[in-house]
Protein backbone atom coordinates (compact mmCIF):
# COMPACT_ATOMS: atom_id res chain seq x y z
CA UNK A 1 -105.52 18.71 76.90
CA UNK A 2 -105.39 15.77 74.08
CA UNK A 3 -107.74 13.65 74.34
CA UNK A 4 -105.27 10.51 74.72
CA UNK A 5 -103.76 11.84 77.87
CA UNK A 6 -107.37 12.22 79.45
CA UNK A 7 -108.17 8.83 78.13
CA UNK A 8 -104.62 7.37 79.69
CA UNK A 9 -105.15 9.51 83.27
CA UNK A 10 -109.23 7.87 83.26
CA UNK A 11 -107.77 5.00 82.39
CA UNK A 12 -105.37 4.38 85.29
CA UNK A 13 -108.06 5.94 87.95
CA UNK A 14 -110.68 3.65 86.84
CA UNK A 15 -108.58 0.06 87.02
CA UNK A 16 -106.57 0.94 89.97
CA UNK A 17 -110.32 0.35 91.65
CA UNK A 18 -111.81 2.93 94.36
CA UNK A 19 -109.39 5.76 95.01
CA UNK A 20 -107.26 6.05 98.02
CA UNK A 21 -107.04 9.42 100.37
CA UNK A 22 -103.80 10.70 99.19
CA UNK A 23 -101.25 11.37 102.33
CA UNK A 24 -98.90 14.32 101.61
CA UNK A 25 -97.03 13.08 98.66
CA UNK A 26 -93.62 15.13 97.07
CA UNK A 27 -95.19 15.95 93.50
CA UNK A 28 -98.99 16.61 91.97
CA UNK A 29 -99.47 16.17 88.43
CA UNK A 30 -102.66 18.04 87.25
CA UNK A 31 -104.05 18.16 83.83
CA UNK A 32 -103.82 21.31 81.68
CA UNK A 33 -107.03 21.75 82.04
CA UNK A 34 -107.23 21.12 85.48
CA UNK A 35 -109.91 18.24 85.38
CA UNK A 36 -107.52 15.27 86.81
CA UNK A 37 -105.00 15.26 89.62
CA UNK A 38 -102.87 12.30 90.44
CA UNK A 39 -99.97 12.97 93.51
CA UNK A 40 -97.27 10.96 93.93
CA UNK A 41 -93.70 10.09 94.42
CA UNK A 42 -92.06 10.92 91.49
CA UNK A 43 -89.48 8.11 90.59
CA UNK A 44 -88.07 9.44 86.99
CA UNK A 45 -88.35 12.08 84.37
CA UNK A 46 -86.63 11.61 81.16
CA UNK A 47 -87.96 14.74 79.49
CA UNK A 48 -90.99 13.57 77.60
CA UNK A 49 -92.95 11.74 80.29
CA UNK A 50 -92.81 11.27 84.22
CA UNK A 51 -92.77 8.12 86.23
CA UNK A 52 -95.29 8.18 89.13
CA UNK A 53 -95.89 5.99 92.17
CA UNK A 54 -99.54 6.97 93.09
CA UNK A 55 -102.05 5.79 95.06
CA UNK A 56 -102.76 3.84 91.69
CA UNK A 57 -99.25 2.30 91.35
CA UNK A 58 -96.78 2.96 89.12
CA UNK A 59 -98.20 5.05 86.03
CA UNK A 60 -96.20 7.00 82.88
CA UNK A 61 -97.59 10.42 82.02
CA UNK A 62 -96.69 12.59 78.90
CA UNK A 63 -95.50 15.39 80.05
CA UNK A 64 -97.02 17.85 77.59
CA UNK A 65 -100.19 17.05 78.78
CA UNK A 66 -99.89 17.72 82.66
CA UNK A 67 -98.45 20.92 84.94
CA UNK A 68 -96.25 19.27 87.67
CA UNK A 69 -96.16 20.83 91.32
CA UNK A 70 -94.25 20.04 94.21
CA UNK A 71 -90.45 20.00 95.73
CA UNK A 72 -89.39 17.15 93.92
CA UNK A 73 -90.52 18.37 90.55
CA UNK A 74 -87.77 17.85 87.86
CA UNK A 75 -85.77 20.81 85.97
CA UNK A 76 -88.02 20.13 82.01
CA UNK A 77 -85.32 21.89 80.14
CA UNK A 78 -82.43 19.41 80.90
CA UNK A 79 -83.03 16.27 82.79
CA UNK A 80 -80.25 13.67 83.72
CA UNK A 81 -81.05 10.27 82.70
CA UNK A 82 -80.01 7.43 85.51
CA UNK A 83 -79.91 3.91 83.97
CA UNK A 84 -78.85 1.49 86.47
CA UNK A 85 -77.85 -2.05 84.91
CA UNK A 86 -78.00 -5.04 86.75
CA UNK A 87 -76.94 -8.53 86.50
CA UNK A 88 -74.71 -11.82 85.83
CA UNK A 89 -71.15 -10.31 86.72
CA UNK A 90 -69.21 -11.99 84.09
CA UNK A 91 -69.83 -10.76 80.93
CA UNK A 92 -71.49 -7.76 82.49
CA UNK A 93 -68.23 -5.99 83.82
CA UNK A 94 -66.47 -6.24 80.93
CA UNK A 95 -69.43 -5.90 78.37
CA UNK A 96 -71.14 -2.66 79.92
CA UNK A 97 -68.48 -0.19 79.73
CA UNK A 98 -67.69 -1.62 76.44
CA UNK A 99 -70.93 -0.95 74.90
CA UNK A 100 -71.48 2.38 76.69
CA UNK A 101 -68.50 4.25 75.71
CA UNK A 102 -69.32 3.11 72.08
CA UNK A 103 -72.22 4.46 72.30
CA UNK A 104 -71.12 7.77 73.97
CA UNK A 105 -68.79 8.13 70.55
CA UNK A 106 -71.01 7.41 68.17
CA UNK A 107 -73.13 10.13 69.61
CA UNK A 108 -70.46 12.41 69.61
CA UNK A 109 -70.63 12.57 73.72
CA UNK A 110 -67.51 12.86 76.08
CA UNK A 111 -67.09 10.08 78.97
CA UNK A 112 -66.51 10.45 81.99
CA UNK A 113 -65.10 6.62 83.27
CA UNK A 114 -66.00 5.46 86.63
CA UNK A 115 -63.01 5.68 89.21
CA UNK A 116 -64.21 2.88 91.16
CA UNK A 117 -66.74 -0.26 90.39
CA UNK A 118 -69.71 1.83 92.63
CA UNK A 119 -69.24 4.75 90.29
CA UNK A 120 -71.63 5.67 86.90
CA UNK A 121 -70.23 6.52 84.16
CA UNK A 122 -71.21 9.99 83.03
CA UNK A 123 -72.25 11.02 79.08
CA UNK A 124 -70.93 14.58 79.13
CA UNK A 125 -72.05 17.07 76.36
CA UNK A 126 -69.21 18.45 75.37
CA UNK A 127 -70.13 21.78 73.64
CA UNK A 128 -72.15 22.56 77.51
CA UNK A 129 -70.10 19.90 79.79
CA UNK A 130 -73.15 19.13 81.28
CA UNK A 131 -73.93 15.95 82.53
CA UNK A 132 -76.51 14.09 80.11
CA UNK A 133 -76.57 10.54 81.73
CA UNK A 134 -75.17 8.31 84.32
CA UNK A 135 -74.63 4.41 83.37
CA UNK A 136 -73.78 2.03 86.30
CA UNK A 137 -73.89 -1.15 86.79
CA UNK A 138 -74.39 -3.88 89.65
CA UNK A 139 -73.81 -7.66 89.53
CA UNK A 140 -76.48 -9.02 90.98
CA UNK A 141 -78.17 -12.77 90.79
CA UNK A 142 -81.12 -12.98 88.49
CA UNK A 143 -83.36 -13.75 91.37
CA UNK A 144 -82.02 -10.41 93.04
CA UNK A 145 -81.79 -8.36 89.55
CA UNK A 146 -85.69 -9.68 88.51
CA UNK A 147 -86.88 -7.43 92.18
CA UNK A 148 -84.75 -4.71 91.39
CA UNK A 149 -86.27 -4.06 87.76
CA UNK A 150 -89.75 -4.81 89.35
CA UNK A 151 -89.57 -2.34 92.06
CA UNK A 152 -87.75 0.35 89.84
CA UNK A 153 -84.30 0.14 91.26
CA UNK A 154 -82.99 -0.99 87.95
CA UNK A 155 -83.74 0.00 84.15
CA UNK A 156 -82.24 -3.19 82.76
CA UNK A 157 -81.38 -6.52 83.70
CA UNK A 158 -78.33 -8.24 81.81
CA UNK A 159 -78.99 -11.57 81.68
CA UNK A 160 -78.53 -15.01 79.96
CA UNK A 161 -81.70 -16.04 81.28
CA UNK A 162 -85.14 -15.17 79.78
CA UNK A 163 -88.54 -13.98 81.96
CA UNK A 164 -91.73 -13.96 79.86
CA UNK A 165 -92.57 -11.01 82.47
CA UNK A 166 -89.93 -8.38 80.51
CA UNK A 167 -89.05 -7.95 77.07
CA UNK A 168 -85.74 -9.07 75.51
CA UNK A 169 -82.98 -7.49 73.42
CA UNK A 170 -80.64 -10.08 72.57
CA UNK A 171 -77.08 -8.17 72.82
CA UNK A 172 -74.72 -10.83 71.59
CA UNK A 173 -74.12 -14.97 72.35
CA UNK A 174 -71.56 -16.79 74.12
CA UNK A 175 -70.79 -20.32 73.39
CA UNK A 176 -70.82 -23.08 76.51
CA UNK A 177 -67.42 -25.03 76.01
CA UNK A 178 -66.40 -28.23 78.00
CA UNK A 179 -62.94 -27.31 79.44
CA UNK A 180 -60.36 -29.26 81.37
CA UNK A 181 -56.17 -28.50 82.15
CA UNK A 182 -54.29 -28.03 79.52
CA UNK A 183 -52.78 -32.02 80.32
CA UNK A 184 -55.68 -33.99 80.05
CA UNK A 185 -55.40 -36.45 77.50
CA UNK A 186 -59.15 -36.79 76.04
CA UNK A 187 -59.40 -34.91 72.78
CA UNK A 188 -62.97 -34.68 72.64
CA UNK A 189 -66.24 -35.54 74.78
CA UNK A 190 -69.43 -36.50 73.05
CA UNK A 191 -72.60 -34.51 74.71
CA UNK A 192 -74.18 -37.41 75.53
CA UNK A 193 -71.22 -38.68 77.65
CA UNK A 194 -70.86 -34.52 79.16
CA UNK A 195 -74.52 -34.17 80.13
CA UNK A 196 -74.27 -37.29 81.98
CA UNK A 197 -70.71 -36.27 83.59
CA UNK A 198 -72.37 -32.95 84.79
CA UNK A 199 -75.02 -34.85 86.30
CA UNK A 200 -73.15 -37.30 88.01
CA UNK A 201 -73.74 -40.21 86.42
CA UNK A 202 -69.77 -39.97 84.91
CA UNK A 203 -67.45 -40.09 87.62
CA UNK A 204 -64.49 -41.90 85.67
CA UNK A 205 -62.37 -40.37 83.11
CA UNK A 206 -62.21 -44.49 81.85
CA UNK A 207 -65.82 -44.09 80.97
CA UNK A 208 -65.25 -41.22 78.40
CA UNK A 209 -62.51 -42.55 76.50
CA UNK A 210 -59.97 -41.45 79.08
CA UNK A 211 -57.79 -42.79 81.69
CA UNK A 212 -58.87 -44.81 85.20
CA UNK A 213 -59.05 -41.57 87.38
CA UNK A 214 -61.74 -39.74 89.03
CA UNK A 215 -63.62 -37.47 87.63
CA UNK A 216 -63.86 -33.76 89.30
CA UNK A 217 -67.21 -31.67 88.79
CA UNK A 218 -66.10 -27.70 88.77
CA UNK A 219 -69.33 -25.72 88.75
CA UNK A 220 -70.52 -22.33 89.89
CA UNK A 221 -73.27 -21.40 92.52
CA UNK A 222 -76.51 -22.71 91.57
CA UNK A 223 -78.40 -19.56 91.05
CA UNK A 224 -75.66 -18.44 88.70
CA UNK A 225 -77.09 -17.83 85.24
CA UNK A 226 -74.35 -20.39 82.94
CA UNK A 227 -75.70 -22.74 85.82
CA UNK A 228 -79.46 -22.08 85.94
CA UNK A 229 -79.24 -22.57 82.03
CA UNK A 230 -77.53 -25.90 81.84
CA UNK A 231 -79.84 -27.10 84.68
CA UNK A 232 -82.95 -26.47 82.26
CA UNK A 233 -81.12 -28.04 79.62
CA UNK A 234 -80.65 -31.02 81.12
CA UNK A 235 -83.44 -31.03 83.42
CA UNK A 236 -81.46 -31.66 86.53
CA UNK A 237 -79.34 -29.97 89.35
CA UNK A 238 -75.71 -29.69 87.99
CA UNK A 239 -73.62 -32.10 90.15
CA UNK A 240 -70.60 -30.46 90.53
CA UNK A 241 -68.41 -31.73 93.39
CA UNK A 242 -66.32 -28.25 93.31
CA UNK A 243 -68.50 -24.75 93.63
CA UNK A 244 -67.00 -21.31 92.71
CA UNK A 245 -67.92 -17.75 92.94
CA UNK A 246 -67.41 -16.57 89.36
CA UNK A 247 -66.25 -18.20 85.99
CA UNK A 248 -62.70 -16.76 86.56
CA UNK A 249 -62.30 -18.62 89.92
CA UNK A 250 -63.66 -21.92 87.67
CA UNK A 251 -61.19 -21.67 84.99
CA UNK A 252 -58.37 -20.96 87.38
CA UNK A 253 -59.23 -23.93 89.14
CA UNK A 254 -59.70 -26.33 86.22
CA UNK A 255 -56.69 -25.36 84.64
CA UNK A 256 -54.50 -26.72 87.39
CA UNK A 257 -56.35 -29.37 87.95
CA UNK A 258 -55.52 -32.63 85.54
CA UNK A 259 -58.66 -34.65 85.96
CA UNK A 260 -61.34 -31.67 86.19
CA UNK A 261 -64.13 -31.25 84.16
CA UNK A 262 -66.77 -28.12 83.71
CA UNK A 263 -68.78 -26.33 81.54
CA UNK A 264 -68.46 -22.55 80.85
CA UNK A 265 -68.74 -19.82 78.69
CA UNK A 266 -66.01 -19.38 75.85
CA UNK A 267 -65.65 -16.00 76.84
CA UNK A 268 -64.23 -17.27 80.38
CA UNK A 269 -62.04 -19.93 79.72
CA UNK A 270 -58.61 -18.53 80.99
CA UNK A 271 -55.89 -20.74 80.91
CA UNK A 272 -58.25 -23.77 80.57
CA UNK A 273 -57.85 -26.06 77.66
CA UNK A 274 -61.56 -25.88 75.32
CA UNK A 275 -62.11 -29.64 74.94
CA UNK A 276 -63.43 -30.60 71.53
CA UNK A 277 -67.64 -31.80 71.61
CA UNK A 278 -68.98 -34.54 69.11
CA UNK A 279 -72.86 -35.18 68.99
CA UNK A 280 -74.06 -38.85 69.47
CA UNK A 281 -73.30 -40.05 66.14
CA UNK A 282 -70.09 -38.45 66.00
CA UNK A 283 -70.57 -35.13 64.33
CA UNK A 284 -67.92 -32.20 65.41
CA UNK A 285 -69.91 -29.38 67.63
CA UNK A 286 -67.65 -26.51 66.67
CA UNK A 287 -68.41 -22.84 68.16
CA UNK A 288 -67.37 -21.16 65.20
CA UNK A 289 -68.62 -17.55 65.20
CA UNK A 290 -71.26 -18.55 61.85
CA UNK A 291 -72.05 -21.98 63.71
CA UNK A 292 -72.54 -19.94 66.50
CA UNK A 293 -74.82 -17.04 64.78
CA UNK A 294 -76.79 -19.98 62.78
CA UNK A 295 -77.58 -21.92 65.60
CA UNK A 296 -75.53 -25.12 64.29
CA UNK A 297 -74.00 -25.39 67.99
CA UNK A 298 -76.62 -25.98 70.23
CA UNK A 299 -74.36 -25.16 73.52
CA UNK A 300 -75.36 -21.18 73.70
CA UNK A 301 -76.20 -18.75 75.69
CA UNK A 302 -77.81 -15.36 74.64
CA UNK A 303 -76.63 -12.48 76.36
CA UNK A 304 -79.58 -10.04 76.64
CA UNK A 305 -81.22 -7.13 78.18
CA UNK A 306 -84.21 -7.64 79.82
CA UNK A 307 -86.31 -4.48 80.26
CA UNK A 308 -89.37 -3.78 81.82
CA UNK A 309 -93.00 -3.50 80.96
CA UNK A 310 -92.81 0.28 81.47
CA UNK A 311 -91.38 3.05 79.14
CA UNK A 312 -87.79 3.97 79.87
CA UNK A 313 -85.65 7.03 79.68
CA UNK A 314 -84.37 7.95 76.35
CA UNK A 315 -81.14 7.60 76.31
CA UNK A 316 -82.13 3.62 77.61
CA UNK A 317 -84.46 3.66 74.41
CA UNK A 318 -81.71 4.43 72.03
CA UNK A 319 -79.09 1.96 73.54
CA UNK A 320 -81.31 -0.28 73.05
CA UNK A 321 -81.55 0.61 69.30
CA UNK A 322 -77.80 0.90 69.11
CA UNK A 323 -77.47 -2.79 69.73
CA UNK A 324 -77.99 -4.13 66.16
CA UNK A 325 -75.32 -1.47 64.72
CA UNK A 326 -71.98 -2.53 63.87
CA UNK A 327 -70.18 -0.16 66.01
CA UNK A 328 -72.01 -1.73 68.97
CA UNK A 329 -71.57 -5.32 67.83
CA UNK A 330 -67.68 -4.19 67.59
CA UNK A 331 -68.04 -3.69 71.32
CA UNK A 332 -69.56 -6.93 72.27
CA UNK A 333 -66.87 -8.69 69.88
CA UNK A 334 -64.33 -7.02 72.38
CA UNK A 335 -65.99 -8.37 75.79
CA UNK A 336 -65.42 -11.89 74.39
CA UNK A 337 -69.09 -12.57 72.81
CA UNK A 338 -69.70 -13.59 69.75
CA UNK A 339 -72.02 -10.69 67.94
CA UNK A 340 -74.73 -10.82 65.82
CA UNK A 341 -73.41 -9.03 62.91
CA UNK A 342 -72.99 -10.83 59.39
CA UNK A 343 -70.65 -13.84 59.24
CA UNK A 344 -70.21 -15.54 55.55
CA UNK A 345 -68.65 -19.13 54.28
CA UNK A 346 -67.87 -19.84 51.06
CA UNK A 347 -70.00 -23.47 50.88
CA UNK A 348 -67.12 -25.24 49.74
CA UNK A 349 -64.92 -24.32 52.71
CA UNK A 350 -67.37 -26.76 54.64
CA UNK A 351 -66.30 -30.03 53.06
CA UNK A 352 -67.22 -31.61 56.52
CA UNK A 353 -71.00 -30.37 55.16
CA UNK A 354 -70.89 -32.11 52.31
CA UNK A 355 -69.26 -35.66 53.90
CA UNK A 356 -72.07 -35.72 55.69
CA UNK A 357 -74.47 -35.70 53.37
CA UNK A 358 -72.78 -38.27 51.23
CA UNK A 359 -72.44 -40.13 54.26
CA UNK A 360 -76.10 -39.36 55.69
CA UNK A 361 -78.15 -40.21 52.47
CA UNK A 362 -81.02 -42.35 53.46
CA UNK A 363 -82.32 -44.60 49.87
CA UNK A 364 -84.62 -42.80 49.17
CA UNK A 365 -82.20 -39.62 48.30
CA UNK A 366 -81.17 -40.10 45.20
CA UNK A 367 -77.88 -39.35 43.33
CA UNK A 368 -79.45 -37.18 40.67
CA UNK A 369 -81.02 -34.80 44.41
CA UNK A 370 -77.18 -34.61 45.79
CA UNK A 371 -75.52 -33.91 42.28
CA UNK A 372 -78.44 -30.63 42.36
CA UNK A 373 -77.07 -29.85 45.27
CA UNK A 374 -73.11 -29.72 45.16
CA UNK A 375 -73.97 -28.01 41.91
CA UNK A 376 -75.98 -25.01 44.12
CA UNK A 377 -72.76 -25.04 46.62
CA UNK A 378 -69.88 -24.62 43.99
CA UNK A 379 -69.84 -20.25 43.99
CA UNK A 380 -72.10 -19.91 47.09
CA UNK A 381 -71.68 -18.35 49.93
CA UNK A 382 -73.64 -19.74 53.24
CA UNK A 383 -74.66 -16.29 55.04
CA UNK A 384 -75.00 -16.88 59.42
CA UNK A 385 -78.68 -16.29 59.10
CA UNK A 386 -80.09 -19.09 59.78
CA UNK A 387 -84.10 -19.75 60.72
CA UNK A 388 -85.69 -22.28 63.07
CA UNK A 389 -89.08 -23.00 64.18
CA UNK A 390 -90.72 -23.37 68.04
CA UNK A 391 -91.47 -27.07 68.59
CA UNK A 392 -94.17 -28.39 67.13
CA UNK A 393 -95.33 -25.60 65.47
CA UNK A 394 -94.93 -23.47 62.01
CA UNK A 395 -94.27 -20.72 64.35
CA UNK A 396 -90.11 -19.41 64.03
CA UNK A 397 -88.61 -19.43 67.75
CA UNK A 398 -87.34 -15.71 69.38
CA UNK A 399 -84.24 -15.99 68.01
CA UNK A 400 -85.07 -16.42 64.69
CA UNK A 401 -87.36 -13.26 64.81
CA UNK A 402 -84.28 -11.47 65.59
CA UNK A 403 -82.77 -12.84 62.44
CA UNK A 404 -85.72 -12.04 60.50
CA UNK A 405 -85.79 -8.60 61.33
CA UNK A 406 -81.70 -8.61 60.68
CA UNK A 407 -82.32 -9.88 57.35
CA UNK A 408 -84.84 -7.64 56.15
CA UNK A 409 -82.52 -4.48 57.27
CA UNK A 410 -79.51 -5.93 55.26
CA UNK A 411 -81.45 -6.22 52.40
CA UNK A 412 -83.46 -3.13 52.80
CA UNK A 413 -79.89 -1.29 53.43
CA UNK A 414 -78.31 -2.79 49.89
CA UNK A 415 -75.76 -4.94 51.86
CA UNK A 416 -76.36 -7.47 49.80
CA UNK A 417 -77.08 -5.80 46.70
CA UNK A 418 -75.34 -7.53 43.46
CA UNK A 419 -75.56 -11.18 44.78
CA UNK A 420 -78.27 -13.66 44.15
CA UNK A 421 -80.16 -14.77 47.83
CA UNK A 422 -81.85 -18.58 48.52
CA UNK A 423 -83.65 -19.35 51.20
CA UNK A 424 -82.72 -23.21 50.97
CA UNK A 425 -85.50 -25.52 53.14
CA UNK A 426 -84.14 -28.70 55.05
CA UNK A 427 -85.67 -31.17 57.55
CA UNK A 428 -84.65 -34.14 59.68
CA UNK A 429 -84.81 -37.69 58.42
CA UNK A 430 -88.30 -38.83 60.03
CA UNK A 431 -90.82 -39.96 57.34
CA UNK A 432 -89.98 -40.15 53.43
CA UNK A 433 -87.97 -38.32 51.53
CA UNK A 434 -90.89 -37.54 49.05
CA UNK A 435 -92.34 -35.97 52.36
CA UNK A 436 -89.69 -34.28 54.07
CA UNK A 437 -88.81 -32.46 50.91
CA UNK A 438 -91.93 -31.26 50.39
CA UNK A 439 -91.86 -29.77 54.45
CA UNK A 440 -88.11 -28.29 54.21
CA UNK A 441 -90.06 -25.97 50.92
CA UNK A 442 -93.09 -25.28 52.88
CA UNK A 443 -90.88 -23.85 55.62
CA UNK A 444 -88.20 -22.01 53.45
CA UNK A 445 -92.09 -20.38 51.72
CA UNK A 446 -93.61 -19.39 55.45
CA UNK A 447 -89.46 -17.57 55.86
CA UNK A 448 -90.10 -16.11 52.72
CA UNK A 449 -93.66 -14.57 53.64
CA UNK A 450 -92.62 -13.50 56.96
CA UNK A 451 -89.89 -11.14 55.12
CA UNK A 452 -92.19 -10.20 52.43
CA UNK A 453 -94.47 -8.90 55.34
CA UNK A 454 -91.97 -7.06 56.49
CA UNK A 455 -90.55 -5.65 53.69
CA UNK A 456 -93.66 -3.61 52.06
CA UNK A 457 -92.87 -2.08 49.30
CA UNK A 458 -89.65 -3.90 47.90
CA UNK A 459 -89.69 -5.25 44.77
CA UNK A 460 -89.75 -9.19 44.09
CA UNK A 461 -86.27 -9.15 42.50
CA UNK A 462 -84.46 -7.81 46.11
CA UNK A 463 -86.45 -10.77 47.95
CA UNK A 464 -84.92 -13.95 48.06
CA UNK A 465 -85.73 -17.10 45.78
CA UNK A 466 -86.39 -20.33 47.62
CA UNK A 467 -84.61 -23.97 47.09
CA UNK A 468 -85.69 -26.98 49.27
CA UNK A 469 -83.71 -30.17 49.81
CA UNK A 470 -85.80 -32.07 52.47
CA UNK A 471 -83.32 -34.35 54.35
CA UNK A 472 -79.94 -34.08 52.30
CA UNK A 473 -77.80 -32.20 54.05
CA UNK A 474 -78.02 -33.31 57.96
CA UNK A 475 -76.26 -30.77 60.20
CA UNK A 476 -76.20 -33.10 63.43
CA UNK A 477 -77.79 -36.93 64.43
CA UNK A 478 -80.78 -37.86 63.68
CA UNK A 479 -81.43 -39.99 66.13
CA UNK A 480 -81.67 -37.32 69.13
CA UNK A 481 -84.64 -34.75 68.95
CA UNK A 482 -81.92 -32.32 69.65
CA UNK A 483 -80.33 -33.13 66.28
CA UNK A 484 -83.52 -33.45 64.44
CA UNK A 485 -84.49 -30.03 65.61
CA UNK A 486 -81.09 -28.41 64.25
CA UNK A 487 -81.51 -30.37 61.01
CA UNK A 488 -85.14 -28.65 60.78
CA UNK A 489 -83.74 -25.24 59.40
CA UNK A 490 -83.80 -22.72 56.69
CA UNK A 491 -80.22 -21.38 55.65
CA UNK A 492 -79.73 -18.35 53.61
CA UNK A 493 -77.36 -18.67 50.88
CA UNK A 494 -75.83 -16.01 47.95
CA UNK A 495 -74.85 -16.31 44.96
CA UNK A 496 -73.02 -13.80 42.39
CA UNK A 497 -76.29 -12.04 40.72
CA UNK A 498 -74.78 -12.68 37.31
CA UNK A 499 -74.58 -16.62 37.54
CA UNK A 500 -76.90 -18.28 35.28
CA UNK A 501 -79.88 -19.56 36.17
CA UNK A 502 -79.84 -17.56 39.34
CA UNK A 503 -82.77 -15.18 39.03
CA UNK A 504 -85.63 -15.15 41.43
């Protein structure tokens, strides 16, 4: 027996405490050399190691390492995988079979489609027809999904919601939109005036810019996920007047309603009309797929599996891999959601970008700084990567990990071979421009050493080069920490490799 599987079986007798008297139990799981024992119920085996529920708890064995004995003990040459996916109903009904039947073709598998809702979907080898996995899913609310995972009724949760007690794969993002019927007059809602309209402090259409009617709250039930994350947002209950089941039954209802107001995702709007969002100084909010994938609108969701701290079948493993390919971002582009596969701009297509900047200059930035800019924009492209940083800290936040590692494949693949990358630094407006220019370079360097890190072994000219322009080109207002945190950013820019003056 190896000496990590004794070490791993010693390991789980000695912190489960003093052992238990084992009652008769449906498998035993002995060591090769017959030194350890553990019985159980045996809750999953996904050919390489076996979930147990012991007297111990839960524990994963390798299989290699251990004879198994009993009526329940699996068939080793050809197990059936079982991954049961729970979780927030809309995008999950669309978005799982989606993703699963690309992944059943780009593994070359046959699928078998579910008849009815409470059927799995089978992953059929089709040189043996036999049955290599069943995929189902269950809506379920987060509260009820977070138990199933935990008490291993459930592989993965799908989710818009994070839980520091699971790990994350982010799948794909969907954009919160303010909609209303397609009749009301107000073109566009600043997000001061809709966070205080969803928590009641609006009630008047006259005090948005709109007519003297009432205003009517549509919202959904308040464990729903869209509603759970606007409530931490804004750090109170949504006040909605109006309650529905699902986002369908929302949009319906706004839609036919002239003086109704609510907030979901853009991948549920229906026949709703997507009312246009301003920040507080009037900046345009749009949910452009790049704004989107950059982080430039601030009113998104991730949609994500949530998995548990316990190895999973296989098959689970490789979905989970599959998520960052294109053929599965294709997928997630057809349920609606925006995906997180490339999106490019040429900078000059942004004009909006460049108003504000003119338009944003504090004195202290000068002329001679904004002319070195435009002059950077002419030819380049603005890629959607885009990199922020937790709080208060040099740290980057989750989802610009993700990016990071997204990056580093592109580059590592020759995506982008033939162009000319920047990693261009900016902050907010606080302090002096002397300052803040100096912090937007230090942040675009700690980008830059994060993908150096991760990129052993490539040479210096694949990395990018770095620019910094400190406060000069504000994405949103300044005077709401919300803006000044979307103003703290690196974007990732390319240029053609054979324009002058562009080598690292």
């Amino acid at each position: 027996m190896k000496a990590s599987i004794r070490a791993a079986m010693l390991a789980a007798l000695v912190f489960s405490g003093l052992a238990k008297a084992a009652a008769a139990q449906d498998v035993t799981l002995t060591s090769r050399d017959g030194a350890l024992a553990i019985s159980g119920q045996l809750q999953g085996y996904d050919g390489e190691f076996y979930r147990i529920d012991s007297a111990y708890g839960l524990l994963t064995v390798d299989a290699q390492g251990v004879i198994c004995d009993g009526p329940a003990c699996p068939d080793l040459t050809a197990p059936k995988a079982v991954i049961r996916i729970v979780g927030t109903a809309q995008p999950g009904q669309t978005l799982v079979p989606e993703l699963v039947a690309a992944f059943a073709r780009s593994r070359g598998l046959a699928l078998q489609v579910a008849a009815t809702p409470d059927q799995p979907t089978r992953l059929i080898d089709p040189a043996t027809d036999k049955v290599l996995a069943e995929f189902s899913f269950a809506p379920m609310t987060f509260a009820e999904a977070r138990d199933a995972l935990i008490a291993g009724r459930a592989e993965l949760i799908l989710s818009a919601s994070q839980d520091p007690a699971f790990g994350n794969r982010t799948i794909g993002l969907d954009p919160l939109v303010a909609i209303t019927a397609p009749d009301n007059p107000v073109p566009a809602i600043s997000t001061a005036d809709l966070a205080r309209a969803l928590t009641g402090d609006v009630r008047n259409w006259a005090e948005m810019g709109g007519p003297d009617m009432p205003l009517v709250l549509h919202g959904l039930a308040e464990e729903a996920d869209l509603n759970r994350a606007l409530a931490a947002r804004l750090g109170r209950k949504i006040a909605a007047t109006v309650v529905h089941g699902t986002p369908q039954e929302l949009a319906l209802a706004v839609a036919r309603d002239p003086w109704a107001l609510a907030v979901t995702g853009r991948s549920a709007t229906g026949e709703a009309r997507i009312v246009g969002l301003t920040d507080s100084c009037g900046f345009p909010l749009s949910p452009s797929p790049l704004a989107v994938k950059a982080e430039d609108y601030p009113l998104t969701l991730p949609v994500s599996f949530l998995t548990p701290r316990r190895r999973l079948p296989l098959i689970a493993r490789e979905l989970l891999e599959f998520l960052s390919l294109p053929q599965a971002q294709a997928a997630v582009e057809q349920a609606g959601l925006v995906g997180r596969g490339l999106t490019r701009q040429p900078m000059t297509d942004d004009g909006l970008r460049l108003i504000n900047a003119i338009q944003g200059a504090g004195e202290e930035t000068s002329l001679a700084e904004l002319k070195r800019l435009v002059d950077l924009m002419a030819g380049a492209d603005r890629l959607s990567y885009t990199f922020r940083f937790q709080d208060g800290s040099t740290e980057l936040d989750a989802p610009s990990r993700d990016t990071l590692a997204d990056l580093a494949q592109m580059i590592g693949s020759g995506v982008l071979a033939g162009e000319s990358l920047l990693l261009v630094g900016f902050s907010d407006g606080s302090g002096s421009a002397a300052a803040n220019l100096e912090l937007s370079q230090d942040r675009a360097t700690q980008v830059l050493t994060a993908l150096t890190a991760m990129m052993q072994g490539e040479t210096q000219a694949t990395l990018p080069a770095l620019e910094a322009f400190g406060e000069a080109l504000p994405m949103a207002c300044d005077q709401t920490a919300a803006g000044r945190r979307l103003n703290r950013r690196v974007e990732v820019w390319a240029l053609p490799a054979a324009r002058p003056g562009n080598e690292p």
